[in-house]
N, C-alpha and C. Protein backbone atom coordinates (compact mmCIF):
# COMPACT_ATOMS: atom_id res chain seq x y z
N UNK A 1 -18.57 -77.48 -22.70
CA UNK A 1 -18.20 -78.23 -21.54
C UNK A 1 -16.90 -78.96 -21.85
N UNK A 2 -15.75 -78.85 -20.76
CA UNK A 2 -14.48 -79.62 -21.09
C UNK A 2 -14.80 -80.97 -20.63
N UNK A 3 -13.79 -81.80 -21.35
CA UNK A 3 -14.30 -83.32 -20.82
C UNK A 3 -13.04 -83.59 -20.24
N UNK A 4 -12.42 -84.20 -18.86
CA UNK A 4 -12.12 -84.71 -18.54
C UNK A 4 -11.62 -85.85 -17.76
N UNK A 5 -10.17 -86.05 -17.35
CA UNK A 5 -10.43 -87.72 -16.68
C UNK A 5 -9.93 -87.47 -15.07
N UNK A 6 -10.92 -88.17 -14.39
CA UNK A 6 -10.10 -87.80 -13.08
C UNK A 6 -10.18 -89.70 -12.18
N UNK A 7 -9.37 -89.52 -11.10
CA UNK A 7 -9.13 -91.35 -10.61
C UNK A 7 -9.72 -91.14 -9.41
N UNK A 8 -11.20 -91.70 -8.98
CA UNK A 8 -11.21 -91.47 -7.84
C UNK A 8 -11.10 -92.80 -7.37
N UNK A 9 -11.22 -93.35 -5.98
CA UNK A 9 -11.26 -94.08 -5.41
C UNK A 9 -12.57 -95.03 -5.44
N UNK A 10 -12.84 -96.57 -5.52
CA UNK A 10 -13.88 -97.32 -5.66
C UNK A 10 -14.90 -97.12 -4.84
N UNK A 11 -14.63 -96.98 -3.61
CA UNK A 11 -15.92 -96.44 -2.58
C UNK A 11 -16.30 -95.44 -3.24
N UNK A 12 -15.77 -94.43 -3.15
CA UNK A 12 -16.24 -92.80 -3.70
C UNK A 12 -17.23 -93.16 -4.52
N UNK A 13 -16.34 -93.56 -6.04
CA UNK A 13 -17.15 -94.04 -7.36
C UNK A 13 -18.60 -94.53 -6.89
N UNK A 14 -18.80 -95.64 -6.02
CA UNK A 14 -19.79 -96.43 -5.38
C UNK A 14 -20.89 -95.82 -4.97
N UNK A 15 -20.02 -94.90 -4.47
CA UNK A 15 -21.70 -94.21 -3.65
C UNK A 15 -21.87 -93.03 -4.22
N UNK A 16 -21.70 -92.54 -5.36
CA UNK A 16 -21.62 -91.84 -6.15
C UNK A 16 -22.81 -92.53 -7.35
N UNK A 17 -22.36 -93.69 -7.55
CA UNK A 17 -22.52 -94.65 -8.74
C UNK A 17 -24.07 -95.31 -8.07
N UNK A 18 -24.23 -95.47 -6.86
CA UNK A 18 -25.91 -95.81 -6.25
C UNK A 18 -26.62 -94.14 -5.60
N UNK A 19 -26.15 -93.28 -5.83
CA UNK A 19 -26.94 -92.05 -5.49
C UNK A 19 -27.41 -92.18 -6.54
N UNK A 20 -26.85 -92.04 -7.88
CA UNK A 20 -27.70 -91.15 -9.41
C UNK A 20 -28.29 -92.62 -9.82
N UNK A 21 -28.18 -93.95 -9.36
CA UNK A 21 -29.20 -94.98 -9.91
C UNK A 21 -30.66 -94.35 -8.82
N UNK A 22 -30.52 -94.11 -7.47
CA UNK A 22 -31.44 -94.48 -6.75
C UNK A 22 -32.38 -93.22 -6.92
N UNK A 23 -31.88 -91.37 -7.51
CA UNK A 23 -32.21 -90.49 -7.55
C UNK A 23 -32.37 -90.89 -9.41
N UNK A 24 -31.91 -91.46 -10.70
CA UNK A 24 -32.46 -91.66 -11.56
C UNK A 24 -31.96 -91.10 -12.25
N UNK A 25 -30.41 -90.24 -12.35
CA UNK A 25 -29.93 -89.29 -12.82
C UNK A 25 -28.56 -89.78 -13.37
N UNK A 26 -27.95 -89.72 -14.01
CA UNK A 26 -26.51 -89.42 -14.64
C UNK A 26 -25.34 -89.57 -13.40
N UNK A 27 -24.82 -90.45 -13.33
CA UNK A 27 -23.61 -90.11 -12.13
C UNK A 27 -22.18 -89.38 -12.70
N UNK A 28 -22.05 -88.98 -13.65
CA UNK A 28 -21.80 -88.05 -14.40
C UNK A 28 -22.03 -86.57 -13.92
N UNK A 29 -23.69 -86.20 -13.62
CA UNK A 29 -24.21 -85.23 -13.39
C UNK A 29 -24.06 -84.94 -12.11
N UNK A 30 -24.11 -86.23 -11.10
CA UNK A 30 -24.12 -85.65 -9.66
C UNK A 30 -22.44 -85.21 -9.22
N UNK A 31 -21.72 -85.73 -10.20
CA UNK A 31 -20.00 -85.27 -10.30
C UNK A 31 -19.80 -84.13 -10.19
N UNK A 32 -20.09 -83.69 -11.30
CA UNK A 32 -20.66 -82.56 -11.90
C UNK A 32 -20.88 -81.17 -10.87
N UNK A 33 -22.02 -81.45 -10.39
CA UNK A 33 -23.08 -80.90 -9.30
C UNK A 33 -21.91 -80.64 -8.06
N UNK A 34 -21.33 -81.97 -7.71
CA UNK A 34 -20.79 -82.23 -6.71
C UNK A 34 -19.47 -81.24 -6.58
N UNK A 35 -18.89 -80.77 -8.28
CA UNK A 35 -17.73 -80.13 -8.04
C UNK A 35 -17.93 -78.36 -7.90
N UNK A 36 -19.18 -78.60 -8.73
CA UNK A 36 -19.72 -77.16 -8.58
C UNK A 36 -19.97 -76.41 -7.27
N UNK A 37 -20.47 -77.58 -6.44
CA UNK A 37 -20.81 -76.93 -4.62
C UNK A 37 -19.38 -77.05 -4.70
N UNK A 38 -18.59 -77.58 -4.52
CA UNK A 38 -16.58 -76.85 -3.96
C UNK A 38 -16.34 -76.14 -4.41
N UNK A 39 -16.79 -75.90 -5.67
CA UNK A 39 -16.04 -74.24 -6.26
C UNK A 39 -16.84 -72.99 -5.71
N UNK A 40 -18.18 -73.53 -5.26
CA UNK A 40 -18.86 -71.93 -5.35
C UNK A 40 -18.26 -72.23 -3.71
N UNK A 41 -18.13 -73.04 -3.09
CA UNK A 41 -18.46 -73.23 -1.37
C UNK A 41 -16.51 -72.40 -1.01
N UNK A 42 -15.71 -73.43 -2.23
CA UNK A 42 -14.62 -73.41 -1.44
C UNK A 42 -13.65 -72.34 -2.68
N UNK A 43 -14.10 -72.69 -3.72
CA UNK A 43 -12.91 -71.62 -4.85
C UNK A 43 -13.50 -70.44 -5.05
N UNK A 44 -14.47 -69.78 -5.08
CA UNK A 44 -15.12 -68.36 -5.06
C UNK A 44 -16.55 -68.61 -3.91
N UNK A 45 -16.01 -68.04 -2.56
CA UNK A 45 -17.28 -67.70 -1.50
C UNK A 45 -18.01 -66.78 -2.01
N UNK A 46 -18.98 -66.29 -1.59
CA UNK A 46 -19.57 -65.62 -1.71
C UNK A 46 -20.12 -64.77 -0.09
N UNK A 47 -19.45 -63.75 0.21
CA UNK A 47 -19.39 -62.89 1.18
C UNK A 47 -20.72 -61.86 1.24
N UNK A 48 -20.93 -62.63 2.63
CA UNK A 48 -22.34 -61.72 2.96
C UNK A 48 -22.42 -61.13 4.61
N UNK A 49 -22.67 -60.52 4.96
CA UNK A 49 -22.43 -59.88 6.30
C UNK A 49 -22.07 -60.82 7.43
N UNK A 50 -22.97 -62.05 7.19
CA UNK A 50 -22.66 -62.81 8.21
C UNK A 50 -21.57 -63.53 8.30
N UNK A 51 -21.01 -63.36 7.19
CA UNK A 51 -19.57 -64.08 7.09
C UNK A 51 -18.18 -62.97 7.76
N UNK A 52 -18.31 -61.82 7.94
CA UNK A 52 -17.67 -61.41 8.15
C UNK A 52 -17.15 -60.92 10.08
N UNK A 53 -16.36 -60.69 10.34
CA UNK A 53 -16.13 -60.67 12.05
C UNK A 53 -16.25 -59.07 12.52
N UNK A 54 -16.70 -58.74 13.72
CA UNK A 54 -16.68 -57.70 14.23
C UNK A 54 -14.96 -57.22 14.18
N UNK A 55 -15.09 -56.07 13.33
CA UNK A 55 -14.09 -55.36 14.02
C UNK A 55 -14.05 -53.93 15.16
N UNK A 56 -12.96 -54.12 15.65
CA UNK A 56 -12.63 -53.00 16.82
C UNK A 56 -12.21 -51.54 15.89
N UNK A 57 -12.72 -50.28 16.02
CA UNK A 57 -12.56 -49.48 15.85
C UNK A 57 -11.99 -48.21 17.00
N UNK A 58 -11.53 -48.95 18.40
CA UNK A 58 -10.81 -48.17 19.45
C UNK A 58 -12.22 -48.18 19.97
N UNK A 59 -11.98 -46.86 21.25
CA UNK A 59 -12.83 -46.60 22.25
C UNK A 59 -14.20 -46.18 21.82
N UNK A 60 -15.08 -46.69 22.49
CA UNK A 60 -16.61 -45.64 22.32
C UNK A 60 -16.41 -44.34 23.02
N UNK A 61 -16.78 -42.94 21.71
CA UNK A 61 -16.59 -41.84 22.33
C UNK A 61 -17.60 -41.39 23.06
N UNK A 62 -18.88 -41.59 22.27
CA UNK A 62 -20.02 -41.73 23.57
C UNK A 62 -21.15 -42.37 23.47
N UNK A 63 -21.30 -43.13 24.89
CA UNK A 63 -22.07 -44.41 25.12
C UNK A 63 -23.48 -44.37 24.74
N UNK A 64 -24.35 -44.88 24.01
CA UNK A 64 -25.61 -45.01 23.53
C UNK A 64 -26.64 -44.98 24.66
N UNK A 65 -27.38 -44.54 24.99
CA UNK A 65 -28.88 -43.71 26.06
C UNK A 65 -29.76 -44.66 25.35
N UNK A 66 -30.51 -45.09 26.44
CA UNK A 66 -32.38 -45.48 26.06
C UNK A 66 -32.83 -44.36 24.92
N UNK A 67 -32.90 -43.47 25.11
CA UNK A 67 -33.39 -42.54 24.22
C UNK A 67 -33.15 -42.39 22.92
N UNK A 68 -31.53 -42.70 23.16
CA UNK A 68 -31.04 -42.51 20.96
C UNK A 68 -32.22 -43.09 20.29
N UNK A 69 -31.80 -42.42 19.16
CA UNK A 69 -32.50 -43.02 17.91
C UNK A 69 -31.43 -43.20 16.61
N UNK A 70 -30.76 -44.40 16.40
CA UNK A 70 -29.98 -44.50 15.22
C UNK A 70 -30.72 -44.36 14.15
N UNK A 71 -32.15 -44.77 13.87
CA UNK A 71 -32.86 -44.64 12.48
C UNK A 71 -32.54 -43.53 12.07
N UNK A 72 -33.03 -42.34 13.12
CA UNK A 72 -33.37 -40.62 12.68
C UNK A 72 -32.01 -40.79 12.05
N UNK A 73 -30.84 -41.04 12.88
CA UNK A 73 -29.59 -40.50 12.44
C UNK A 73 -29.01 -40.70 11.24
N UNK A 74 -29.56 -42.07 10.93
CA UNK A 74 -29.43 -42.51 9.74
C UNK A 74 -29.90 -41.99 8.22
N UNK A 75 -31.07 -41.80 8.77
CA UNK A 75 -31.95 -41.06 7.93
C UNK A 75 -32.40 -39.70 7.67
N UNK A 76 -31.36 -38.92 8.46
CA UNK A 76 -31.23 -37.31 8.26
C UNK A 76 -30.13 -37.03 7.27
N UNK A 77 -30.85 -36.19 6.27
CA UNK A 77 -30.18 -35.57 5.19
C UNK A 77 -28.70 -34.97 5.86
């Protein structure tokens, strides 16, 4: 683990500094914790279908029937 120094602001520190008394923990640790959710949230996402947007692939060549069945289609050799 690297150790370093960072300046935050006295509020911050504060409520930082009465979370890990009132949860019983290291305010050190909830730092910690705290930088880890920005890196996974904001410096490496993690991409899952729902994150991603419909794209347009042009016109439908032909329109889907009550009847289709995408499973079969899917699932034919």
């Amino acid at each position: 683990m690297k150790t370093i120094t960072i300046n935050v602001s006295e509020p911050v520190y504060d409520d930082f500094r009465r979370a890990a008394q009132t949860l019983g923990r290291p305010t050190s640790e909830l730092i910690r914790e705290a930088m880890e959710g920005y890196r996974r949230d904001r410096l490496r996402p993690q991409r899952d279908l729902r994150g991603f947007r419909p794209q347009s692939l042009g016109r439908v060549l032909q329109p889907l029937s009550n009847d289709d069945d995408l499973l079969a289609e899917m699932l034919a050799p």
